[in-house]
C-alpha atoms as a PDB file:
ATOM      1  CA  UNK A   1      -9.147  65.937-127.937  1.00  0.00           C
ATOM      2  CA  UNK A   2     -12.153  67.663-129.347  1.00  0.00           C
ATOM      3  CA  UNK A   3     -12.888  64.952-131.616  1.00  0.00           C
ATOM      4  CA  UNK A   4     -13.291  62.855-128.505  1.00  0.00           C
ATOM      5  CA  UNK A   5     -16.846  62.624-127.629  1.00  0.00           C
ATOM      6  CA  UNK A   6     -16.612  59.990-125.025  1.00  0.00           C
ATOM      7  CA  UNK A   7     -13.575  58.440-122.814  1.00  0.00           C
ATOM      8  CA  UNK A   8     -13.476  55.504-120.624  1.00  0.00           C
ATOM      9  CA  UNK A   9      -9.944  54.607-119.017  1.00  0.00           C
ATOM     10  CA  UNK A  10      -9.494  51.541-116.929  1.00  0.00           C
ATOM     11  CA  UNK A  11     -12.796  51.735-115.908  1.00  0.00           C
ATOM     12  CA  UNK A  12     -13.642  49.399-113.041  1.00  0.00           C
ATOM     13  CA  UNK A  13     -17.326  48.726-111.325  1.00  0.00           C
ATOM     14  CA  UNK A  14     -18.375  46.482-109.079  1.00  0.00           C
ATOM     15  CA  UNK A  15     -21.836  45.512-107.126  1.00  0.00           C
ATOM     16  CA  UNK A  16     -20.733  44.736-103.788  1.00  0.00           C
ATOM     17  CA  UNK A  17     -18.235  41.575-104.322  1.00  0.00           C
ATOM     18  CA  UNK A  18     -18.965  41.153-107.938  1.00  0.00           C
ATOM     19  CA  UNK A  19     -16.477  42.537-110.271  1.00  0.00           C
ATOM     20  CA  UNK A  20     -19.026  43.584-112.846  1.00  0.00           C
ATOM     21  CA  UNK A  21     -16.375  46.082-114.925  1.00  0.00           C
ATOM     22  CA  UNK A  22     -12.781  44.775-115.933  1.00  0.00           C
ATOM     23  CA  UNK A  23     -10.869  47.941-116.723  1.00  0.00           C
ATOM     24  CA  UNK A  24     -13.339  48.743-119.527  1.00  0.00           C
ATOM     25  CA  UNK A  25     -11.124  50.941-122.059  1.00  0.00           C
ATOM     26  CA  UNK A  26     -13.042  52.883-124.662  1.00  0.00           C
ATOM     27  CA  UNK A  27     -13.154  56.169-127.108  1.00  0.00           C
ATOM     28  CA  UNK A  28     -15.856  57.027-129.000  1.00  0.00           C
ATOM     29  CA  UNK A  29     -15.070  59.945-131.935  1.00  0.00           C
ATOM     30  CA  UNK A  30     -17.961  62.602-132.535  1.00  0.00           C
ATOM     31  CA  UNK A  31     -20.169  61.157-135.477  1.00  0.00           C
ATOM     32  CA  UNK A  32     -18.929  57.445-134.487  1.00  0.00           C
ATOM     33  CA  UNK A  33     -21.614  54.619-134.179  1.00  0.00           C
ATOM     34  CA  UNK A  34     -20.305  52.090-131.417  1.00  0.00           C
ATOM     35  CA  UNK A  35     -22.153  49.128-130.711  1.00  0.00           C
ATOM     36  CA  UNK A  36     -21.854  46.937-127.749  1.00  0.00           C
ATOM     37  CA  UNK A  37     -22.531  43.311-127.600  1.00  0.00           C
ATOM     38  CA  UNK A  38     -22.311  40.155-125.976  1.00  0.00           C
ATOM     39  CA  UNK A  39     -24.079  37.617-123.876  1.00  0.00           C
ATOM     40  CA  UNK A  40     -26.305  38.475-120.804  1.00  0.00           C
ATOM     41  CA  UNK A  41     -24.703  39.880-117.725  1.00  0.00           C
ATOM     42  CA  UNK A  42     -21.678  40.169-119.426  1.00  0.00           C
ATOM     43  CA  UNK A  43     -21.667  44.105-118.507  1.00  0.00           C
ATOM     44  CA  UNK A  44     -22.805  45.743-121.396  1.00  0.00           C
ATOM     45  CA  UNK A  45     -25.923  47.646-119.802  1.00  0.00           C
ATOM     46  CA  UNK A  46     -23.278  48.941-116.736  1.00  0.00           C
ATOM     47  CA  UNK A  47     -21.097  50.440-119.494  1.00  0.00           C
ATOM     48  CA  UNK A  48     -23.404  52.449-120.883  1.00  0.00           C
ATOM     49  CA  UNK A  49     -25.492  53.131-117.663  1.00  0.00           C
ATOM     50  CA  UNK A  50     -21.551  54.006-115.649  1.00  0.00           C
ATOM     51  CA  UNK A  51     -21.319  56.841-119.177  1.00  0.00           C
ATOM     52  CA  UNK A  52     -25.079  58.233-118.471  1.00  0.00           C
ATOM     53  CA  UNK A  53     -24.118  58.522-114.463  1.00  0.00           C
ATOM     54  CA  UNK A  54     -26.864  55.956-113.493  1.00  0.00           C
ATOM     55  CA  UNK A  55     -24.446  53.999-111.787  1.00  0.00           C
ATOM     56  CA  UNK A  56     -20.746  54.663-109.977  1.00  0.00           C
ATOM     57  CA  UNK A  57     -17.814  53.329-111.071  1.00  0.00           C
ATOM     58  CA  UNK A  58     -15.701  52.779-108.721  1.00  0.00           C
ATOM     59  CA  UNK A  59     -11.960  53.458-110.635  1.00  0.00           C
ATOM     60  CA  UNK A  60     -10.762  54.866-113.735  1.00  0.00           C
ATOM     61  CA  UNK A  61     -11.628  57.766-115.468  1.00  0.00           C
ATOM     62  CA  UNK A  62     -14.958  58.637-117.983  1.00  0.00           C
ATOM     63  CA  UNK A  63     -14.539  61.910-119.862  1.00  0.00           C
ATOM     64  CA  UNK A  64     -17.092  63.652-121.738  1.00  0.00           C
ATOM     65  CA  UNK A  65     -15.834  66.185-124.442  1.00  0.00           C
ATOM     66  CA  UNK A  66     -12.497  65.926-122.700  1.00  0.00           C
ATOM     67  CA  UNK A  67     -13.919  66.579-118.887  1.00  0.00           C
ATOM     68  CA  UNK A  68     -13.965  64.509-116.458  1.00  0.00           C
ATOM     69  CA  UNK A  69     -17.195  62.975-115.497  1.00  0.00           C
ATOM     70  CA  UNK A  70     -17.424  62.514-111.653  1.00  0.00           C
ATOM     71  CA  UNK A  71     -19.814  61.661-108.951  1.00  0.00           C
ATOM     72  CA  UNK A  72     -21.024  65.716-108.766  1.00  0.00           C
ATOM     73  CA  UNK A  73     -23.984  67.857-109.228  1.00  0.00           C
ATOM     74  CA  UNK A  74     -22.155  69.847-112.219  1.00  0.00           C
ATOM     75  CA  UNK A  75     -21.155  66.334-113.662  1.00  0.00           C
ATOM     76  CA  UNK A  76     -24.320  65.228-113.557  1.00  0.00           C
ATOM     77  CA  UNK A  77     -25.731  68.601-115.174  1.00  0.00           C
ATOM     78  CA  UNK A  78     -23.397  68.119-117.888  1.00  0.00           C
ATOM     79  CA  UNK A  79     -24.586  64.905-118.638  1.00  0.00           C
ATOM     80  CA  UNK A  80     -28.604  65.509-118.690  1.00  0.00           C
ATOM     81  CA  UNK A  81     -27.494  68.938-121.105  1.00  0.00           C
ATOM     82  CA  UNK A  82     -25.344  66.207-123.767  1.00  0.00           C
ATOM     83  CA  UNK A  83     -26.293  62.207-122.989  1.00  0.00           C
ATOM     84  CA  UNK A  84     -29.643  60.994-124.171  1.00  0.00           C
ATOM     85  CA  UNK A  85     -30.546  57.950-123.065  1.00  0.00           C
ATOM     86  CA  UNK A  86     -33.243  55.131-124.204  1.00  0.00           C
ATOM     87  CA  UNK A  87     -33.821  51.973-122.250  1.00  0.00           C
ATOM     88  CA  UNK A  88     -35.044  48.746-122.678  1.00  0.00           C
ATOM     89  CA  UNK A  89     -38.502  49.731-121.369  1.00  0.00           C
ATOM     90  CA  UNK A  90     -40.117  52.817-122.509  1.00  0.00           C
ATOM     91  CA  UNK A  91     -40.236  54.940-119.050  1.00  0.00           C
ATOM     92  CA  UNK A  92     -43.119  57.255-120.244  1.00  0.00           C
ATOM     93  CA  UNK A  93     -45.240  59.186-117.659  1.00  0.00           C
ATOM     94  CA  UNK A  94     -48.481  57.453-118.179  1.00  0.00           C
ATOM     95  CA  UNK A  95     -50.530  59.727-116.942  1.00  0.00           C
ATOM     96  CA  UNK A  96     -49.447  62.721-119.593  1.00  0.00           C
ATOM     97  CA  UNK A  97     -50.141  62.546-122.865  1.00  0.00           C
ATOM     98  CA  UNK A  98     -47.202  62.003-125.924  1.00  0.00           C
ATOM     99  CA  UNK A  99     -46.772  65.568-126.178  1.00  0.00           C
ATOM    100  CA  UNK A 100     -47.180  66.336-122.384  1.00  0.00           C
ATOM    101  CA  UNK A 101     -44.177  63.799-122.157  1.00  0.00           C
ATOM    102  CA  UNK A 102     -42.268  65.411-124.348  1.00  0.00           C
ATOM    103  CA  UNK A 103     -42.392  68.794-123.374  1.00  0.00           C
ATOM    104  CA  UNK A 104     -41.222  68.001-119.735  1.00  0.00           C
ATOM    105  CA  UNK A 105     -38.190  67.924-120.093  1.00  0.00           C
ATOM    106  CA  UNK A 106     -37.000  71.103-122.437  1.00  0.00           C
ATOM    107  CA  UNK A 107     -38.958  73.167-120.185  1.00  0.00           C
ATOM    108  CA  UNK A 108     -37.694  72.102-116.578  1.00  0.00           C
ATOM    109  CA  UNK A 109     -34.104  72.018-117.824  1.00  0.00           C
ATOM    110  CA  UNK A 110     -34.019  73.559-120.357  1.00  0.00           C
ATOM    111  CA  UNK A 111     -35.777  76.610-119.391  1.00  0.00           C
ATOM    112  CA  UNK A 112     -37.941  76.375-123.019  1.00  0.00           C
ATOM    113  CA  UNK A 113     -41.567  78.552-122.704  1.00  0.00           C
ATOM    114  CA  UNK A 114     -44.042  75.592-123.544  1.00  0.00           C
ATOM    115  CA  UNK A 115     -44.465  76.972-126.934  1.00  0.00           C
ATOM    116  CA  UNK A 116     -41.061  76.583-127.771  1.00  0.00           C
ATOM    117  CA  UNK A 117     -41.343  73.247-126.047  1.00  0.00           C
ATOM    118  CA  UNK A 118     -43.847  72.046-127.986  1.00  0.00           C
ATOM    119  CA  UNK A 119     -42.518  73.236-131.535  1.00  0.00           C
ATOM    120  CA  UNK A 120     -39.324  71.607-130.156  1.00  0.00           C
ATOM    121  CA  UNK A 121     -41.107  67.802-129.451  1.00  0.00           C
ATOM    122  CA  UNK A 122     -43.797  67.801-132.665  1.00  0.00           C
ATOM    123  CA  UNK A 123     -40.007  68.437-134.932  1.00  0.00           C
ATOM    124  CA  UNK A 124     -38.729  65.245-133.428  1.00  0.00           C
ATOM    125  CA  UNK A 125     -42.499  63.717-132.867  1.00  0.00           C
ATOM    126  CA  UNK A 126     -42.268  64.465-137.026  1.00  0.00           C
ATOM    127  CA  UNK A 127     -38.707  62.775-137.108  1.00  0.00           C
ATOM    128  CA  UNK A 128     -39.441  59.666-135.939  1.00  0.00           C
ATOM    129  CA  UNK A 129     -42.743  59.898-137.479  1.00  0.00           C
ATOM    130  CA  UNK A 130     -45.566  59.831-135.653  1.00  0.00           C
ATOM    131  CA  UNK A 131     -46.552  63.304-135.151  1.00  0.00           C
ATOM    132  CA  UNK A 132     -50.314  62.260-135.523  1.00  0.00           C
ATOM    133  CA  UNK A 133     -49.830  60.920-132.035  1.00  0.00           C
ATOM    134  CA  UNK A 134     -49.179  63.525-130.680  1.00  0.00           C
ATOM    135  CA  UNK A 135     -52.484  63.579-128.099  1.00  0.00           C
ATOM    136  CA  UNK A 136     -53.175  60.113-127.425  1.00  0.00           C
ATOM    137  CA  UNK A 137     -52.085  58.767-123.735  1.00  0.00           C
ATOM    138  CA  UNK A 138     -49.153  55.827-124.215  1.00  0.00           C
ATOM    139  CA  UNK A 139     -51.200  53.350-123.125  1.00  0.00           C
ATOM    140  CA  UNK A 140     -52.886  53.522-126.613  1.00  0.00           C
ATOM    141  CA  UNK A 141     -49.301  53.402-128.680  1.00  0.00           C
ATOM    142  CA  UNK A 142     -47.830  50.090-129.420  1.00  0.00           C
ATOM    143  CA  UNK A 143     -44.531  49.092-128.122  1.00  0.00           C
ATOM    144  CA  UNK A 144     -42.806  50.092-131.230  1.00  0.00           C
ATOM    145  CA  UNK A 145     -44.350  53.595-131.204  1.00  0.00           C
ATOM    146  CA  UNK A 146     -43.708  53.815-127.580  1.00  0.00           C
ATOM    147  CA  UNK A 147     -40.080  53.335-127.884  1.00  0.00           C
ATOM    148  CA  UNK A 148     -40.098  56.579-130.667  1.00  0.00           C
ATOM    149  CA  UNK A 149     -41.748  58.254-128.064  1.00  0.00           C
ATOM    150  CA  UNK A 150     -39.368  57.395-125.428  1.00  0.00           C
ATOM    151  CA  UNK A 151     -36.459  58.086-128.156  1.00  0.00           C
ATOM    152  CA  UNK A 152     -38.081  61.382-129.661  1.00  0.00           C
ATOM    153  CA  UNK A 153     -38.041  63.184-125.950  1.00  0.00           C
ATOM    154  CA  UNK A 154     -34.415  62.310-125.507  1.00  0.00           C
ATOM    155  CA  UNK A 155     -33.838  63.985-128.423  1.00  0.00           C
ATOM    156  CA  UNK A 156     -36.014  67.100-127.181  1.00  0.00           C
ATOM    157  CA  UNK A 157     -32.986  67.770-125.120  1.00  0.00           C
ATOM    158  CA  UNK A 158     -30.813  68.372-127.824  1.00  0.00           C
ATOM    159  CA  UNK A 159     -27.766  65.812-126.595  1.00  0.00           C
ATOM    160  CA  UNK A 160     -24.890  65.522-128.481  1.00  0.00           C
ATOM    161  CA  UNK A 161     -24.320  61.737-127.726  1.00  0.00           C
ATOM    162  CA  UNK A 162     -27.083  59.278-127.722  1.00  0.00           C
ATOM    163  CA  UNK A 163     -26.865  55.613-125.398  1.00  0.00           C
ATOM    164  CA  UNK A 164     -29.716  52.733-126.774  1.00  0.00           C
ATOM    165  CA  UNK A 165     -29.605  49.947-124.012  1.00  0.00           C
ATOM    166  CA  UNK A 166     -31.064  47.088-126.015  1.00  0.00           C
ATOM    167  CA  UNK A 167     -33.855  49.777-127.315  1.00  0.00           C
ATOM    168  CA  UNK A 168     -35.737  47.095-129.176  1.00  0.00           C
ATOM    169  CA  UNK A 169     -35.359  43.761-126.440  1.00  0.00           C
ATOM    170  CA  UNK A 170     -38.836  44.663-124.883  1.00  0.00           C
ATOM    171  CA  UNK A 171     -40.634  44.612-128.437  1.00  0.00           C
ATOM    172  CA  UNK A 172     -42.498  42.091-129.993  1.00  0.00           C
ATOM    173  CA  UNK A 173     -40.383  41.156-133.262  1.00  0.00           C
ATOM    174  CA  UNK A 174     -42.508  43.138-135.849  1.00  0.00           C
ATOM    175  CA  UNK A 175     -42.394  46.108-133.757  1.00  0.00           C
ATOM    176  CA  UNK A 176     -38.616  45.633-133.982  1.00  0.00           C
ATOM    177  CA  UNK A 177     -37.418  47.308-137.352  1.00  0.00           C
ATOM    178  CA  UNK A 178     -39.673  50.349-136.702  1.00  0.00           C
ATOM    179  CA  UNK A 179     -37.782  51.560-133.780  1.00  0.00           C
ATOM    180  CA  UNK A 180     -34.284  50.569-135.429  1.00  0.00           C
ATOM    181  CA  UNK A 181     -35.141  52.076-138.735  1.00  0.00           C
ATOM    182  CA  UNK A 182     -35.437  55.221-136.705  1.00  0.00           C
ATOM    183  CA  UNK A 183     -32.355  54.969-135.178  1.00  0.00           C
ATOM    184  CA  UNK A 184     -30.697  54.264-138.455  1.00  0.00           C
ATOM    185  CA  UNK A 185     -31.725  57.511-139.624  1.00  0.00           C
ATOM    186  CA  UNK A 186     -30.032  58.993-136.400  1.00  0.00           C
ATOM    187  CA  UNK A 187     -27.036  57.294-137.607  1.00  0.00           C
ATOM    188  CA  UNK A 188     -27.051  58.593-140.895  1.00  0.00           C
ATOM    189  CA  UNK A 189     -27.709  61.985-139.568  1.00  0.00           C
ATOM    190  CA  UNK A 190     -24.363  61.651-138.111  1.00  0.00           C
ATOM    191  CA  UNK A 191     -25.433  61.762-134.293  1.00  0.00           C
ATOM    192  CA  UNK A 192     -22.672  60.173-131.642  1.00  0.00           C
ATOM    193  CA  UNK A 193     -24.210  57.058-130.243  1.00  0.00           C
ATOM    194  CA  UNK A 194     -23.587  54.171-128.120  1.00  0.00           C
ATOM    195  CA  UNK A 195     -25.612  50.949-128.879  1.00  0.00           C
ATOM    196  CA  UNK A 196     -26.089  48.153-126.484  1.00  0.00           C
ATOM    197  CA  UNK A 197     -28.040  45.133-128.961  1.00  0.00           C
ATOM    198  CA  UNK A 198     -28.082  41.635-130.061  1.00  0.00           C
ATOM    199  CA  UNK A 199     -29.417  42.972-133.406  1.00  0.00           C
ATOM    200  CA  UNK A 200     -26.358  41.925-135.723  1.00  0.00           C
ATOM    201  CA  UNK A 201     -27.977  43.328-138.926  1.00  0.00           C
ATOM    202  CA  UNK A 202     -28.679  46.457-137.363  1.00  0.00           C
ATOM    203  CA  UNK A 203     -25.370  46.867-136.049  1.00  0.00           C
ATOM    204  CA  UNK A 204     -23.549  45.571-139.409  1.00  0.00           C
ATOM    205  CA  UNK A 205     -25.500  48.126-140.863  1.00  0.00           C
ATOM    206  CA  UNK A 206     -25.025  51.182-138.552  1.00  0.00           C
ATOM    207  CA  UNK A 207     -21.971  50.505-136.641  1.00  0.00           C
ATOM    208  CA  UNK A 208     -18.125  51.853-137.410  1.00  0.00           C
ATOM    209  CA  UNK A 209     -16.725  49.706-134.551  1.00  0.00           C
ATOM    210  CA  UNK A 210     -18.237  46.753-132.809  1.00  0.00           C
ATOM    211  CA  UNK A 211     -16.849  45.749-129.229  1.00  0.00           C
ATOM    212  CA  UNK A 212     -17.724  42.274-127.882  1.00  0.00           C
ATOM    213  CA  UNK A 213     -17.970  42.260-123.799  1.00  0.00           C
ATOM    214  CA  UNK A 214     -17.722  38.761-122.076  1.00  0.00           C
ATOM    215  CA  UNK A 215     -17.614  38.393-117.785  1.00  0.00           C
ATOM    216  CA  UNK A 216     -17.202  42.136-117.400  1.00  0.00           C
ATOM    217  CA  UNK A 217     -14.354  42.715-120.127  1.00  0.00           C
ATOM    218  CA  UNK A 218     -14.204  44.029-123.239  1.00  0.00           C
ATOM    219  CA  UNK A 219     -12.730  40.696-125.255  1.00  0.00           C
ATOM    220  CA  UNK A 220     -12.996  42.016-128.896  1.00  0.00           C
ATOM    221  CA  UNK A 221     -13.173  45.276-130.291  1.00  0.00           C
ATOM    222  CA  UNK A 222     -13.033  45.843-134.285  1.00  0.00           C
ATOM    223  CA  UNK A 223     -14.278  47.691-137.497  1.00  0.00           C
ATOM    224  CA  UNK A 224     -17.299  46.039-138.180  1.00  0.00           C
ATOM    225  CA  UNK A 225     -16.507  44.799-141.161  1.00  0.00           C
ATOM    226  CA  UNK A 226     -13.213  43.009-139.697  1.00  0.00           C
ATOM    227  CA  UNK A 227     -15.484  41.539-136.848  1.00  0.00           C
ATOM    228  CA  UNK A 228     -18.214  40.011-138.719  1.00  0.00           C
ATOM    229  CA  UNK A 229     -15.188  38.613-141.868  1.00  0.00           C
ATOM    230  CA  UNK A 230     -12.475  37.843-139.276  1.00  0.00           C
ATOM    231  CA  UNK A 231     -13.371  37.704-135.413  1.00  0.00           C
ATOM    232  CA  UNK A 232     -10.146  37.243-133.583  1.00  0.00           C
ATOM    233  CA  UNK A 233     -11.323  35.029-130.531  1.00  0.00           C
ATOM    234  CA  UNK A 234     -12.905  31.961-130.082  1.00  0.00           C
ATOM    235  CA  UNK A 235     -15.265  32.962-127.439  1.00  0.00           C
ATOM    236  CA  UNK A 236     -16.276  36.054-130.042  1.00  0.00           C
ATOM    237  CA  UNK A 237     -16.642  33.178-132.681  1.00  0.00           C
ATOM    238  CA  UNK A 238     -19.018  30.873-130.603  1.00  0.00           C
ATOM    239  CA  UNK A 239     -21.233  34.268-130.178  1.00  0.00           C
ATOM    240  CA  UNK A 240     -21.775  35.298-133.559  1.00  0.00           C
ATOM    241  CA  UNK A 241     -22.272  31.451-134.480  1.00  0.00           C
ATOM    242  CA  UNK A 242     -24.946  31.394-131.972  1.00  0.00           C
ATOM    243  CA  UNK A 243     -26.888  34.494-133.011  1.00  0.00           C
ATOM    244  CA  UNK A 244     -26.221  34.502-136.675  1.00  0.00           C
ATOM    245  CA  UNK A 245     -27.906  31.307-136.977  1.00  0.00           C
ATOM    246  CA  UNK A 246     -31.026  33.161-135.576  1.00  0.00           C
END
């Protein structure tokens, strides 16, 4: 059970009427790279964002390091002391500088003195590599160094799993390999992370196991390698036609 970083059992969400979670069924190992795709609205953000506690699911069971993740304060503790998170759009205080951002966090809940906060942020500020920007405000960043920003003060907290929704969808295309080049290197690292994208290189590079959602159910799940040579449904074919040819 220990090797079991994350747990979803029969997972079911909805929003109102709208069945938006099928009995979602998932395990993620510690050092496994699991990437999520699939077409738009097909429930792929709501996965990861039921896993991070942003959103209730209704039934079933999500486990984190074999405990049960429910709607409570401690749950919810656990979860901002293991789960980062990076979203679509970068979420940076605008008016604190890159460091400022940064440093937030490990000393609110983390209880970190600001020096050890900020010897903490310029490590990962150095890891994703852009240390020398430290002091400027993000409105003077790019997208692309933005969203190492927004990744480098998740990883301030020290989490054990990481969860990208779409990281790179808000990013102009050159900005795009910048930001996924740095996850990459998380990868290789050997960090636990979740990966919602449409990025199929990326994913054929980084992923162990690819699962394909469709209408709020997982359709497909797979070794990457078997997915990309040998997808086993049609619907899962028509997809990777689609965005292969792009």
């Amino acid at each position: 059970m220990q090797n079991t970083a994350i747990s979803l059992t029969n997972v079911n969400k909805w929003f109102d009427n709208f069945h938006v979670l099928k009995d979602i069924n998932l395990t993620v190992n510690t050092g496994e790279k699991v990437v999520i795709c699939g077409p738009s609205g097909s429930g792929k953000s709501t996965v990861v964002r039921c896993i991070n506690k942003l959103e209730e699911h209704q039934s079933g069971l999500i486990s984190l390091y074999g405990k049960e993740l429910k709607n409570t304060q401690e749950s919810i503790n656990s979860i901002q002391g293991n789960v980062g998170m990076v979203f679509q759009q970068f979420n940076l205080f605008p008016h604190l500088n890159v460091l400022e951002n940064l440093i937030l966090g490990p000393m609110k809940t983390r209880g970190k003195t600001k020096d050890q906060a900020i010897k903490i942020a310029m490590h990962f500020l150095e890891r994703v590599h852009i240390p020398d920007q430290a002091k400027k405000m993000p409105a003077q960043l790019s997208g692309g160094q933005q969203q190492r920003v927004a990744i480098a003060r998740s990883l301030c907290m020290e989490p054990k799993v990481m969860l990208f929704d779409e990281p790179t969808s808000s990013l102009d295309p050159e900005m795009i390999s910048e930001v996924l080049d740095v996850i990459i290197e998380l990868a290789n690292d050997g960090m636990t992370m979740i990966v919602v994208t449409h990025e199929m290189g990326f994913a054929r590079k980084v992923a162990d196991k690819i699962l394909f959602m469709d209408q709020g159910k997982i359709v497909e799940q797979n070794t990457t390698e078997e997915f990309f040579k040998s997808p086993k449904t049609d619907r899962c074919k028509t997809f990777l036609n689609q965005i292969l040819k792009h």
